[in-house]
C-alpha atoms as a PDB file:
ATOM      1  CA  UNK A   1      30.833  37.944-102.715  1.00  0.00           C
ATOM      2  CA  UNK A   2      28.117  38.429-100.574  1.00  0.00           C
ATOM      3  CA  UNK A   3      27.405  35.579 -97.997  1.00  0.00           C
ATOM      4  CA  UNK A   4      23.710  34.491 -96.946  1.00  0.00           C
ATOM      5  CA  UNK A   5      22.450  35.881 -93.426  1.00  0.00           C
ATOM      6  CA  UNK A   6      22.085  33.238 -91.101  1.00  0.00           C
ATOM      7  CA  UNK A   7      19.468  33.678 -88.478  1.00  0.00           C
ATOM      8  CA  UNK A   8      19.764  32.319 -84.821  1.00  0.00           C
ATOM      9  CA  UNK A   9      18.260  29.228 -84.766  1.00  0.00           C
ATOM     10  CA  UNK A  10      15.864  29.157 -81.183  1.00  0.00           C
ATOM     11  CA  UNK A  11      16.966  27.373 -78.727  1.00  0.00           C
ATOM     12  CA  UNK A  12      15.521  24.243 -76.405  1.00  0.00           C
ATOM     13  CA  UNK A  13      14.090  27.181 -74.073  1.00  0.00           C
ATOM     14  CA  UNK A  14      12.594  29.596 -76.468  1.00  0.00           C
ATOM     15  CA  UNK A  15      10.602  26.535 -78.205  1.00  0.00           C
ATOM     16  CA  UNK A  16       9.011  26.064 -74.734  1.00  0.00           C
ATOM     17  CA  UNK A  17       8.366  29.794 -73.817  1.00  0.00           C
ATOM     18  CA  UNK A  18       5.075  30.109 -75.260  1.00  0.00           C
ATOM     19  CA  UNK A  19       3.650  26.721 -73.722  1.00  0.00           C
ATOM     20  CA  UNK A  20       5.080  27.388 -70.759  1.00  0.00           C
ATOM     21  CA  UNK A  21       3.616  30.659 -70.348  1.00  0.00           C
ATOM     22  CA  UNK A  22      -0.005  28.659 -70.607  1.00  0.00           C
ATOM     23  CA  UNK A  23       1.149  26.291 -68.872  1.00  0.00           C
ATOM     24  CA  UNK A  24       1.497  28.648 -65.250  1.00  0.00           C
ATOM     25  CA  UNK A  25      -1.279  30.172 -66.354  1.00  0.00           C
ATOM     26  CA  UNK A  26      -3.435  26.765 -66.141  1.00  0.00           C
ATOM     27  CA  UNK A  27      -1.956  25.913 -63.011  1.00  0.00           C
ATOM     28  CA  UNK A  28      -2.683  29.576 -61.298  1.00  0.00           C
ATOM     29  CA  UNK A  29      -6.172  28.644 -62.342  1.00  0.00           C
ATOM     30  CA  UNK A  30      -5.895  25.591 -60.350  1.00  0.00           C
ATOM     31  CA  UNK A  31      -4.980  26.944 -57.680  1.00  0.00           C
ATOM     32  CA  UNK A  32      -7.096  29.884 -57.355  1.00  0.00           C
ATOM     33  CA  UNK A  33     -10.187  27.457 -57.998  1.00  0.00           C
ATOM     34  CA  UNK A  34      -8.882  25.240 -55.204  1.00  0.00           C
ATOM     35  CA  UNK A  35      -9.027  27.590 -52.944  1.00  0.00           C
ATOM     36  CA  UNK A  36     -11.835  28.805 -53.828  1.00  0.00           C
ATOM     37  CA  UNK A  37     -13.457  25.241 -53.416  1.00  0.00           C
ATOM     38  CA  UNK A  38     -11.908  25.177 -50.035  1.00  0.00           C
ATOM     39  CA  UNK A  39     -13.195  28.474 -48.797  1.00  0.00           C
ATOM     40  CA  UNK A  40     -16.900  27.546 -50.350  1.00  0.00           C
ATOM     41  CA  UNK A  41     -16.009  24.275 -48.170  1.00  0.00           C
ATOM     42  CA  UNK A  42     -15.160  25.639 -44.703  1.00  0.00           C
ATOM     43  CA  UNK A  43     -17.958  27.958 -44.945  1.00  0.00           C
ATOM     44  CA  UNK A  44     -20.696  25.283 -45.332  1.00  0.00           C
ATOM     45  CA  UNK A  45     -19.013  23.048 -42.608  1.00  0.00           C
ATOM     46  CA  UNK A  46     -19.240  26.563 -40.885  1.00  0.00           C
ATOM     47  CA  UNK A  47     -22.854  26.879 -41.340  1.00  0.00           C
ATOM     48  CA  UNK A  48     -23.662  23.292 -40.486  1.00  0.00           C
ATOM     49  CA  UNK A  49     -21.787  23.685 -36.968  1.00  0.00           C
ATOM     50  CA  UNK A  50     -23.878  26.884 -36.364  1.00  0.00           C
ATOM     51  CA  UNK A  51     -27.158  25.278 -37.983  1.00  0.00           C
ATOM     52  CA  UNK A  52     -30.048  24.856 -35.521  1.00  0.00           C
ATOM     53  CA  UNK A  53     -31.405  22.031 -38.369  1.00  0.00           C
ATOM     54  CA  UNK A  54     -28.768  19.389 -36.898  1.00  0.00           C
ATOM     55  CA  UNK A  55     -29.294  19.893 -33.351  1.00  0.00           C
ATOM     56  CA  UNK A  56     -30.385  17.156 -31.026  1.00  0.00           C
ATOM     57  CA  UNK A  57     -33.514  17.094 -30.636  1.00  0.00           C
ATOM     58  CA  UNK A  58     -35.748  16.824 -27.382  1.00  0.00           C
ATOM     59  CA  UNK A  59     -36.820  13.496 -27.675  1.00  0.00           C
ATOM     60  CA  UNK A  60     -33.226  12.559 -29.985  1.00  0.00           C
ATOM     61  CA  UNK A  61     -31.683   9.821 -28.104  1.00  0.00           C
ATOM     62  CA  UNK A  62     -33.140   6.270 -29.674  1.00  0.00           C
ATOM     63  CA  UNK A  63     -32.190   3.022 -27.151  1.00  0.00           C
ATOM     64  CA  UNK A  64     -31.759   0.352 -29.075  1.00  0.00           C
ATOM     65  CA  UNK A  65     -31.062  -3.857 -27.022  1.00  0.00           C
ATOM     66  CA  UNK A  66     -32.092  -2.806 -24.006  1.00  0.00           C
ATOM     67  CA  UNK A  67     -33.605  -4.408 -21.747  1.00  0.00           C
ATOM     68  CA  UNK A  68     -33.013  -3.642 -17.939  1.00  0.00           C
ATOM     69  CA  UNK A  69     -32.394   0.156 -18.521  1.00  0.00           C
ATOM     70  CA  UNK A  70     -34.069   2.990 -19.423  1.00  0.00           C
ATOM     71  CA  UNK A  71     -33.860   6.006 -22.195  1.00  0.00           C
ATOM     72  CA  UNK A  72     -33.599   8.629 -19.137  1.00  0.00           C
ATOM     73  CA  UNK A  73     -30.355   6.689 -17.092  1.00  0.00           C
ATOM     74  CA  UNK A  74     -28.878   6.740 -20.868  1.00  0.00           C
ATOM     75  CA  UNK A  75     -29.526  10.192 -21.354  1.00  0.00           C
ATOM     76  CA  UNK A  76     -28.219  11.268 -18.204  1.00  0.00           C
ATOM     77  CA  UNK A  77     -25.182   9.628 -18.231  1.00  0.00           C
ATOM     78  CA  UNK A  78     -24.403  11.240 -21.545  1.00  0.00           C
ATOM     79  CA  UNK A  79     -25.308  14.874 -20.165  1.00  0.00           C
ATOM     80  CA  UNK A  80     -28.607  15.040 -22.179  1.00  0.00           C
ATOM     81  CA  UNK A  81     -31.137  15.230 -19.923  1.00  0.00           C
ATOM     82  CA  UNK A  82     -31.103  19.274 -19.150  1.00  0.00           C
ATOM     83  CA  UNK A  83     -31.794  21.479 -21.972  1.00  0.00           C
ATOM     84  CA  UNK A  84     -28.153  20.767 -23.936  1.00  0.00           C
ATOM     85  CA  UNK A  85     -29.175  20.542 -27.687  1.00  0.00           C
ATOM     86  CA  UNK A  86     -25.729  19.841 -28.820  1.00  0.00           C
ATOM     87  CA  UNK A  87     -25.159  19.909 -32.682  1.00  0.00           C
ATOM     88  CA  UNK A  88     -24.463  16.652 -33.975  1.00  0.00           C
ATOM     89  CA  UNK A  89     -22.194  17.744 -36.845  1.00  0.00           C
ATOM     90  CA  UNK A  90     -19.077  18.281 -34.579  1.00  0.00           C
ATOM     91  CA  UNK A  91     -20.529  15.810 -31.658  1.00  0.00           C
ATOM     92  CA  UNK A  92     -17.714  13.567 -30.769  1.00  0.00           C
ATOM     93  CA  UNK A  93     -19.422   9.322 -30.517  1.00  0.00           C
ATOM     94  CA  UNK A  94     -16.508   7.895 -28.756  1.00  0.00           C
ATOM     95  CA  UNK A  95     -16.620   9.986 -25.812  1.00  0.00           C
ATOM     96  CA  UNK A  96     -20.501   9.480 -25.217  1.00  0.00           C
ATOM     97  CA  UNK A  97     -19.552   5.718 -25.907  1.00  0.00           C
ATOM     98  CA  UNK A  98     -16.667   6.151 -23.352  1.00  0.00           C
ATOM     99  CA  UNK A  99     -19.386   7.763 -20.291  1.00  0.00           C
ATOM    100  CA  UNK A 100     -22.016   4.826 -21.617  1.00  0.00           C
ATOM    101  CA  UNK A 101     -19.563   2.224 -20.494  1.00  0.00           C
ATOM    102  CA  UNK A 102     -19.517   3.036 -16.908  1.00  0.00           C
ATOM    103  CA  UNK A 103     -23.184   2.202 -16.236  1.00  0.00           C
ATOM    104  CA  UNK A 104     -23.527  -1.173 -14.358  1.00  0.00           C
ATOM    105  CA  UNK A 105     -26.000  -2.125 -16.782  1.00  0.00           C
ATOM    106  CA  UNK A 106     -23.610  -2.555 -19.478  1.00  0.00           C
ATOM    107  CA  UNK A 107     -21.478  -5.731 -19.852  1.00  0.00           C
ATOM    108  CA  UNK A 108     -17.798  -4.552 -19.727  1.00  0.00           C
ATOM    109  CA  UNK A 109     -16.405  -8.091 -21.633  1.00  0.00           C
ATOM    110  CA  UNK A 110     -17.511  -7.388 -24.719  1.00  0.00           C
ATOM    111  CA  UNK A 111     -15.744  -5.051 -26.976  1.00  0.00           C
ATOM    112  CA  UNK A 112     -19.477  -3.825 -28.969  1.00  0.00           C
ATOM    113  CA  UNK A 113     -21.186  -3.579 -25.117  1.00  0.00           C
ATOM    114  CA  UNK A 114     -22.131   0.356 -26.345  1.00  0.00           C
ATOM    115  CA  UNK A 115     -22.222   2.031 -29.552  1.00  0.00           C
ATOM    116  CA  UNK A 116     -23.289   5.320 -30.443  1.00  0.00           C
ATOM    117  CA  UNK A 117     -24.325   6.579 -33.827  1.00  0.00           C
ATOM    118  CA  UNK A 118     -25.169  10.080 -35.119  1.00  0.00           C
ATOM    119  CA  UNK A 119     -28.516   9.677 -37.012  1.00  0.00           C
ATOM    120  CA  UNK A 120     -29.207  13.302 -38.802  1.00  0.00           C
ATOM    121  CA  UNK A 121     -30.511  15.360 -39.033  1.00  0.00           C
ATOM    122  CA  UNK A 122     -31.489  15.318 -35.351  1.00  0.00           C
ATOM    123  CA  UNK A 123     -31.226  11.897 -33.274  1.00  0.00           C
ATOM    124  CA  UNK A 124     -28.703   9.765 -31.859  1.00  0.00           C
ATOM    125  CA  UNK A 125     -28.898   6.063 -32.112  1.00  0.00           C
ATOM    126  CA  UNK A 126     -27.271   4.406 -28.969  1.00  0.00           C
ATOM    127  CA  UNK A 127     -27.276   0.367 -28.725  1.00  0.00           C
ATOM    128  CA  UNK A 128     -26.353  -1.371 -25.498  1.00  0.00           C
ATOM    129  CA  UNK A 129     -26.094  -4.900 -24.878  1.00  0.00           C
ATOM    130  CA  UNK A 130     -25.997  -5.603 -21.406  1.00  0.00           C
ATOM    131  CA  UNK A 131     -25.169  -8.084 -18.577  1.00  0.00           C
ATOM    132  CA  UNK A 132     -27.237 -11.481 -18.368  1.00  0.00           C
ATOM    133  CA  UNK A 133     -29.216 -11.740 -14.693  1.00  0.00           C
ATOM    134  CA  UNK A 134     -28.273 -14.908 -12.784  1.00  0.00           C
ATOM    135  CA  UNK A 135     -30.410 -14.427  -9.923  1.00  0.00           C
ATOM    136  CA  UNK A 136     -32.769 -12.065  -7.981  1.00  0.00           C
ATOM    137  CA  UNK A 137     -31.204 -10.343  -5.109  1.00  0.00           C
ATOM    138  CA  UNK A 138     -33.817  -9.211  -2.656  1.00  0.00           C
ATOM    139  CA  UNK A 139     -33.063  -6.978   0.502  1.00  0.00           C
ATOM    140  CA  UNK A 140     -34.795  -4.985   2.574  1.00  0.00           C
ATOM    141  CA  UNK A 141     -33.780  -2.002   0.949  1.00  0.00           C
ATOM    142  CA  UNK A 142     -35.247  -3.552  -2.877  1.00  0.00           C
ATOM    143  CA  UNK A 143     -34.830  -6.613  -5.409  1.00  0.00           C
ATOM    144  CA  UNK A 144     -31.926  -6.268  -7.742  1.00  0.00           C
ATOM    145  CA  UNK A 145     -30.994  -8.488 -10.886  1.00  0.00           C
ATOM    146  CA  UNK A 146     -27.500  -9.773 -10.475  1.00  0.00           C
ATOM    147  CA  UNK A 147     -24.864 -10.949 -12.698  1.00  0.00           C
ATOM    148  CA  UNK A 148     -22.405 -14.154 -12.839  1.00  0.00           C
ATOM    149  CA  UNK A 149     -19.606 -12.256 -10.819  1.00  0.00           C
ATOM    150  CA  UNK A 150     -21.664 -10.619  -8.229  1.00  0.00           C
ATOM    151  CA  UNK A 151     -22.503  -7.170  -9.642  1.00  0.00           C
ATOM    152  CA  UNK A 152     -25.554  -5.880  -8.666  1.00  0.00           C
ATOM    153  CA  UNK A 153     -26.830  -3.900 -11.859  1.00  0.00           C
ATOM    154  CA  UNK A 154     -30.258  -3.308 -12.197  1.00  0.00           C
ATOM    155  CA  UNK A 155     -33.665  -3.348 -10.245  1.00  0.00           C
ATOM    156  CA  UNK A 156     -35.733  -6.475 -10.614  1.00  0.00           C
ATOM    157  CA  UNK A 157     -39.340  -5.820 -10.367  1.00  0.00           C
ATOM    158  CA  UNK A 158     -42.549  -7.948 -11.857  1.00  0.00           C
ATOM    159  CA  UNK A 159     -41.767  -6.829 -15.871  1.00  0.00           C
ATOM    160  CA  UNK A 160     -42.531  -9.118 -18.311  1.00  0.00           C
ATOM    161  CA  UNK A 161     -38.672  -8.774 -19.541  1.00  0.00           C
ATOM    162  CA  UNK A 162     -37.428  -9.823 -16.338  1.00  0.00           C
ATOM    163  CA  UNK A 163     -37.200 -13.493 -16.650  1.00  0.00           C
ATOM    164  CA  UNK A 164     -38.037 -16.581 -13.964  1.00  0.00           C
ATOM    165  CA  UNK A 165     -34.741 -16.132 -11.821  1.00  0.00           C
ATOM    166  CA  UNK A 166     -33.851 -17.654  -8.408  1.00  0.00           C
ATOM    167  CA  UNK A 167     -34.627 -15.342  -5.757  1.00  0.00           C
ATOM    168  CA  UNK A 168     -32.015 -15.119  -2.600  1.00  0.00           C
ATOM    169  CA  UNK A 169     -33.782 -13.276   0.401  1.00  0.00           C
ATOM    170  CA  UNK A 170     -31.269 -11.534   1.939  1.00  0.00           C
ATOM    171  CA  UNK A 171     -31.930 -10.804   5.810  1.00  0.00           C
ATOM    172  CA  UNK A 172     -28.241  -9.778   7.093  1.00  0.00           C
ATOM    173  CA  UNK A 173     -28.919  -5.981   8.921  1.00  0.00           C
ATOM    174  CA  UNK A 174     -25.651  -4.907   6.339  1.00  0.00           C
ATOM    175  CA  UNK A 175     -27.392  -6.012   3.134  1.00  0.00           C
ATOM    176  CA  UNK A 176     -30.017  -3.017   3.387  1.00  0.00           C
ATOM    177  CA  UNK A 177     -27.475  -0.377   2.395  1.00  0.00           C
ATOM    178  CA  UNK A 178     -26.882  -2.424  -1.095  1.00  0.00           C
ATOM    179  CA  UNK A 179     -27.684  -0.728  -4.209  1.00  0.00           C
ATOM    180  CA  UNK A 180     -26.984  -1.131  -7.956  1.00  0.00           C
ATOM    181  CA  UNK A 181     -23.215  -0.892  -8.894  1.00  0.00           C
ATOM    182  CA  UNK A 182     -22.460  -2.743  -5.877  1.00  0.00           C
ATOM    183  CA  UNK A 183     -20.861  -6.552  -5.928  1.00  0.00           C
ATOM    184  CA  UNK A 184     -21.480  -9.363  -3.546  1.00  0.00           C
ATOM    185  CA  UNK A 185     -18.503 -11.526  -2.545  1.00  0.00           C
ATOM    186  CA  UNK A 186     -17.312 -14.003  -4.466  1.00  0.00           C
ATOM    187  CA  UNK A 187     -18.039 -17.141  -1.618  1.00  0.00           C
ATOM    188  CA  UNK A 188     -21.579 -16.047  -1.471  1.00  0.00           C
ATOM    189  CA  UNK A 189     -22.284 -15.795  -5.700  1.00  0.00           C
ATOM    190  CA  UNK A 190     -20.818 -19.609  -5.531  1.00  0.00           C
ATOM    191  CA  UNK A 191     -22.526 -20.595  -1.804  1.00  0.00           C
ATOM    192  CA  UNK A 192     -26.070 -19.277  -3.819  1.00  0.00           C
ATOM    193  CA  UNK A 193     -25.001 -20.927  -7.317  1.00  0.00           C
ATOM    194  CA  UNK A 194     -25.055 -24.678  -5.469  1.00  0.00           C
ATOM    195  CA  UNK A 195     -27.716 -24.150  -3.543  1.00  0.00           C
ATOM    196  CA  UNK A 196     -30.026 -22.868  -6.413  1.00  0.00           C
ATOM    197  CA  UNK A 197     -28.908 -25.864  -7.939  1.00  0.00           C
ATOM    198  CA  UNK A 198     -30.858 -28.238  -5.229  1.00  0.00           C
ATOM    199  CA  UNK A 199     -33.941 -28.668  -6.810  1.00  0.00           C
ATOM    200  CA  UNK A 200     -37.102 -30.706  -4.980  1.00  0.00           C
ATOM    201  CA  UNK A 201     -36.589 -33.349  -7.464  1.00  0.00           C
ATOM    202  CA  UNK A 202     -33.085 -33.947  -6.945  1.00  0.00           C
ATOM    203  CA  UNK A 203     -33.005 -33.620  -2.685  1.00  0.00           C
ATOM    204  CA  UNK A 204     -36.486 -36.530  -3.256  1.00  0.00           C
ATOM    205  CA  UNK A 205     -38.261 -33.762  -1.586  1.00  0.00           C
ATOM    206  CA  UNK A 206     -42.193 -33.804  -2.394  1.00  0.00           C
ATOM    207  CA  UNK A 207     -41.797 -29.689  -2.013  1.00  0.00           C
ATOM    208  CA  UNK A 208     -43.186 -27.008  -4.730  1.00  0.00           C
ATOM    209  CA  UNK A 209     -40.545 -24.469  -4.078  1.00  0.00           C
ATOM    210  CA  UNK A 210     -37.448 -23.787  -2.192  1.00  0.00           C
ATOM    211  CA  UNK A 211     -36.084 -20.619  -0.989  1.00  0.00           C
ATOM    212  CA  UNK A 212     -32.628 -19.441  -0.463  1.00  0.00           C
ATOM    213  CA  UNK A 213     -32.083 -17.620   2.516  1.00  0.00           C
ATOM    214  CA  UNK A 214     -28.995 -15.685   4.041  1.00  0.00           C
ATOM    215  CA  UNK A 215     -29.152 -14.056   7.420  1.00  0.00           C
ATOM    216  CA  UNK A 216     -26.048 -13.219  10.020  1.00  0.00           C
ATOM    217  CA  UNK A 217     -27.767 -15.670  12.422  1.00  0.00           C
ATOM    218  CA  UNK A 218     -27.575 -18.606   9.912  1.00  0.00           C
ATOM    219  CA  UNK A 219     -25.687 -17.955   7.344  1.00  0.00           C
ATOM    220  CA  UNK A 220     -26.983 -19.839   3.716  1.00  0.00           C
ATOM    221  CA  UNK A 221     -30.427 -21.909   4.586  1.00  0.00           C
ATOM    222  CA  UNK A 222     -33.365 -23.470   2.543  1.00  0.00           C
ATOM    223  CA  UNK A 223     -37.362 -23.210   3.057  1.00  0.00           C
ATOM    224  CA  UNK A 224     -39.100 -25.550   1.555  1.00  0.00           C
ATOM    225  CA  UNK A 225     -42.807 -24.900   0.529  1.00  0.00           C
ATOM    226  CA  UNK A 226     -45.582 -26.623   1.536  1.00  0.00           C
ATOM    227  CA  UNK A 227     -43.323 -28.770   3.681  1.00  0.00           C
ATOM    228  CA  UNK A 228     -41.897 -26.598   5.836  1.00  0.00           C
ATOM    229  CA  UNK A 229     -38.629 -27.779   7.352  1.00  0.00           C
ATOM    230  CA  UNK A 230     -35.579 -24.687   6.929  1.00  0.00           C
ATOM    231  CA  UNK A 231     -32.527 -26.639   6.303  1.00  0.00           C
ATOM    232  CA  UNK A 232     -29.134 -24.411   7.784  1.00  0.00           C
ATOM    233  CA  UNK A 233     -25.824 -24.899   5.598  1.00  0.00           C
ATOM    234  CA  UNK A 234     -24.102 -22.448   7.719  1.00  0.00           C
ATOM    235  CA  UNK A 235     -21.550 -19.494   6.425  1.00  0.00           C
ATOM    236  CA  UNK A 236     -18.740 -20.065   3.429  1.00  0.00           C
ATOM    237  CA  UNK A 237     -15.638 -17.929   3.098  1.00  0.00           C
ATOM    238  CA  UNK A 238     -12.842 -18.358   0.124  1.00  0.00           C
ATOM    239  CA  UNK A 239     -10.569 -20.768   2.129  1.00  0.00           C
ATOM    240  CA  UNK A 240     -11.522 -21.777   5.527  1.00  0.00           C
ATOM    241  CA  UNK A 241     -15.216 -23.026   5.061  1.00  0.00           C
ATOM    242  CA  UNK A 242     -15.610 -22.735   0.944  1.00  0.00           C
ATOM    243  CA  UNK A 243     -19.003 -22.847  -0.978  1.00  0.00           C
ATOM    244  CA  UNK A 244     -17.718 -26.598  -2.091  1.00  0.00           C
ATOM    245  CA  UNK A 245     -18.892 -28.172   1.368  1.00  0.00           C
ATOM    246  CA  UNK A 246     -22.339 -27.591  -0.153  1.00  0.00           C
ATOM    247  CA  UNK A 247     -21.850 -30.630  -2.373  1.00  0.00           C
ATOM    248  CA  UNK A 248     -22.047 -32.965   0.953  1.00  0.00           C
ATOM    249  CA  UNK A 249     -24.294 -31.125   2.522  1.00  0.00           C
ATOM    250  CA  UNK A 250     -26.822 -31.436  -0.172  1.00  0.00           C
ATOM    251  CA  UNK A 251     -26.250 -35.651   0.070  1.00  0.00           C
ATOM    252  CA  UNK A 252     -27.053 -36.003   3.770  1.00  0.00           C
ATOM    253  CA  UNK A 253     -30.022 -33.421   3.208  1.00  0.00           C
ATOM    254  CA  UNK A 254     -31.394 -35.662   0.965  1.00  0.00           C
ATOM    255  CA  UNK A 255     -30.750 -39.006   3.134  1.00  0.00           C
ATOM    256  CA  UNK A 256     -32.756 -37.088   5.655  1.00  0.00           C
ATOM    257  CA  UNK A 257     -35.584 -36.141   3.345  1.00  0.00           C
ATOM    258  CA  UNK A 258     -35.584 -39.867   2.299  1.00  0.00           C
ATOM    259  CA  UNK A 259     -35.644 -41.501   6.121  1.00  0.00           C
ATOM    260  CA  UNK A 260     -39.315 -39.069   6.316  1.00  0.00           C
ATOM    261  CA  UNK A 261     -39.684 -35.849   4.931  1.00  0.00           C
ATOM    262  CA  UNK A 262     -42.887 -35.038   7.067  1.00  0.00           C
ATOM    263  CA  UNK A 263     -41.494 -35.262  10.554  1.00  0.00           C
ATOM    264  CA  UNK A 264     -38.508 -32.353   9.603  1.00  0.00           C
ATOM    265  CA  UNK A 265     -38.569 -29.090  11.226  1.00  0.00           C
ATOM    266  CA  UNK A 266     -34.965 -27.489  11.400  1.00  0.00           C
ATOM    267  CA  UNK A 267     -32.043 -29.305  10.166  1.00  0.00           C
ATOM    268  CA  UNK A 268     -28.241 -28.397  10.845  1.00  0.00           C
ATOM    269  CA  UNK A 269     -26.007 -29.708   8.312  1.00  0.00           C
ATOM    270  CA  UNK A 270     -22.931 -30.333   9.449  1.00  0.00           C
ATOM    271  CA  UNK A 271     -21.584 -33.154   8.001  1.00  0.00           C
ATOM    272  CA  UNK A 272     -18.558 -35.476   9.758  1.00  0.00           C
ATOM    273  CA  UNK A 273     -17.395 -39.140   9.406  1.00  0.00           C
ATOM    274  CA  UNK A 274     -20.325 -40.345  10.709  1.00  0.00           C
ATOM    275  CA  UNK A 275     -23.073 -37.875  10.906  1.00  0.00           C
ATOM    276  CA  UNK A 276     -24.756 -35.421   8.658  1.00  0.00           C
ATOM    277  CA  UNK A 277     -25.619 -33.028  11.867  1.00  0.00           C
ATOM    278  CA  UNK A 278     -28.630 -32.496  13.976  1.00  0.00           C
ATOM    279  CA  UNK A 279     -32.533 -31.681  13.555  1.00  0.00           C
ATOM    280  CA  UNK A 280     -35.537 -31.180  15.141  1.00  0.00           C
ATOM    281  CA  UNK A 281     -38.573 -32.748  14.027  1.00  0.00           C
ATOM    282  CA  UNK A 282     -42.185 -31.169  13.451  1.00  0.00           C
ATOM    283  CA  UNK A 283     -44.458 -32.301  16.466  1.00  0.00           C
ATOM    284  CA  UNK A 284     -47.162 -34.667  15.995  1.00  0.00           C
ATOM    285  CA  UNK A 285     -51.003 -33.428  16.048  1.00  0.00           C
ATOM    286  CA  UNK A 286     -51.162 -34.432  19.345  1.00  0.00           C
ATOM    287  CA  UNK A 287     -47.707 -33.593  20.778  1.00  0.00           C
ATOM    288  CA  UNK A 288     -47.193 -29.820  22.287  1.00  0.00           C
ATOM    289  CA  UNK A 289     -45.057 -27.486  20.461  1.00  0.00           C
ATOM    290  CA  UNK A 290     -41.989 -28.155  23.013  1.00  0.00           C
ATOM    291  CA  UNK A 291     -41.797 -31.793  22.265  1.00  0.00           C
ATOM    292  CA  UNK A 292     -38.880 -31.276  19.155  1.00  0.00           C
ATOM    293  CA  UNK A 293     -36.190 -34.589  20.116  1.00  0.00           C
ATOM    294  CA  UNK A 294     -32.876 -34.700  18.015  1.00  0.00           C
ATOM    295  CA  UNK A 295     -30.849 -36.687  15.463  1.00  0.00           C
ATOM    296  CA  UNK A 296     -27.648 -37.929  14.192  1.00  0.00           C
ATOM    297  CA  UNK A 297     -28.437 -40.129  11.836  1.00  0.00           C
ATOM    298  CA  UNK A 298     -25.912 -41.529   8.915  1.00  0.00           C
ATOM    299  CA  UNK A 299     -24.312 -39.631   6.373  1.00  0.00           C
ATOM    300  CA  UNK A 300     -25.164 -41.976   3.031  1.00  0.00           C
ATOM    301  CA  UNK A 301     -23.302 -41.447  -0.553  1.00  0.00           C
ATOM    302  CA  UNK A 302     -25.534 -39.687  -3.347  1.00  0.00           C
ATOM    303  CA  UNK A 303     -25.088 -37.477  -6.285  1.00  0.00           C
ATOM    304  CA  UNK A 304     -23.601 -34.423  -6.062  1.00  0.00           C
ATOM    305  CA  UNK A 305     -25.935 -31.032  -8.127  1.00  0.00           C
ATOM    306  CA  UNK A 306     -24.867 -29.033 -10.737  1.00  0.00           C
ATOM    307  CA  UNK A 307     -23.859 -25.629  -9.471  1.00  0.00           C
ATOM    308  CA  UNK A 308     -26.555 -23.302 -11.688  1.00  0.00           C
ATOM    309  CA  UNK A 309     -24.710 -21.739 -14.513  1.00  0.00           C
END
């Protein structure tokens, strides 16, 4: 009897062996392509960080919300202003944002003050917003625009940018060495802030302008023009003598201005229980220059200014 031949049936693995042959073969493919892709990749990044086409160029750096400062303080702060023509493939923003930050122009509470933004192929785009002027600082070393907390941080001149600001003429010898980047004391931002606030209208005074003057003699004073009387509040520190003794001061300035304007010449404020201090009065047309009598008179109650923002 002769039996049938039975032939090995394949197995799981040899019904797989010719797919996965292809299989490998596919993903070998892949990968060979992949790198390929990569290689073609790192050598055009290569060629763009070696590419004279994305280099700054000379005149690269655009200023954008500025208003105090200038495109050469921007480009010098950011190590621009020689012949470096960096290329602005692999230039790193944050750290020119980081060196921006430390001009005095630049107001350090807000988180956008400076932004810097590669514009290619050849320019940087750098937007600043900086801090708001409260008044005119004026020395004899220059005018300077300063800030709410006392920072000195640009020069004021006559540019139609700069707006109408109160001007503080500054006579103390010290006050000659100060420069932008440097901050006033706190007692004489607030001393200035109430006294800007006294305007003609609210002292009853028939002046066009008055003037806020510091000098080491005095301390805080106001000129008023055409008038002429120079009315002395004195010094202010933090704690013993503070900017707030302006408030009274101001109220028996104006009771003075009220009893006669005209006859004022120098007034010392100095206000107590029953006084508002001492002045000397302007001498008549027909009086010599030495005739200048004293007064105490009253202090009387009155409205107390709005310190200027």
């Amino acid at each position: 009897m002769t039996l049938p031949i039975r032939r090995a049936s394949a197995g799981p693995g040899a019904s797989r062996r010719g797919p996965a042959r292809a299989s490998s073969a596919r993903r070998s493919a892949d990968r060979a392509g992949a790198l390929l892709l990569l290689l073609l990749t790192v050598g055009a990044l290569g060629g763009l960080c070696l590419s004279q086409a994305f280099e700054l160029g000379p005149a690269g750096v655009e200023l954008v919300g500025a208003r105090y400062v200038d495109t050469a303080t921007v480009t010098a702060a950011l190590g621009l202003d020689g012949a470096a023509r960096p290329n602005l493939v692999t230039l790193r923003t944050g750290d020119l944002e980081t060196a921006l930050r430390q001009l005095p122009d630049v107001d350090p509470a807000r988180p956008d003050a400076v932004t810097v933004r590669v514009a290619l192929p050849d320019r940087l785009v750098v937007t600043l917003h900086e801090r708001e002027p409260l008044l005119v600082w004026q020395t004899t070393g220059g005018r300077y625009l300063v800030d709410v907390n006392g920072v000195l941080f640009a020069p004021a001149g006559s540019e139609p940018q700069v707006p109408a600001l109160p001007v503080v003429e500054d006579d103390r010898v010290g006050s000659a060495a100060l420069g932008v980047g440097d901050k006033l004391e706190s007692s004489d931002i607030e001393a200035v802030r109430r006294l800007a606030a006294l305007s003609p209208s609210f002292l009853g005074s028939a002046a066009n302008q008055l003037t806020v003057r510091v000098s080491d003699d005095e301390g805080f004073a106001l000129d008023a023009a055409p008038q002429g009387w120079h009315a002395v509040f004195g010094f202010y520190t933090p704690t013993i003598r503070p900017p707030t003794l302006i408030d009274g001061q101001a109220q028996c300035l104006a009771t003075l201005i009220a009893a006669g304007e005209a006859r004022l010449a120098t007034i010392y404020l100095a206000p107590g229980a029953d006084r508002c201090g001492t002045f000397t009065t302007q001498p008549a047309r027909s009086a010599t220059p030495s005739a200048r009598p004293t007064a105490k008179p009253t202090a009387k109650p009155g409205a107390t200014p709005t310190p200027a923002p």
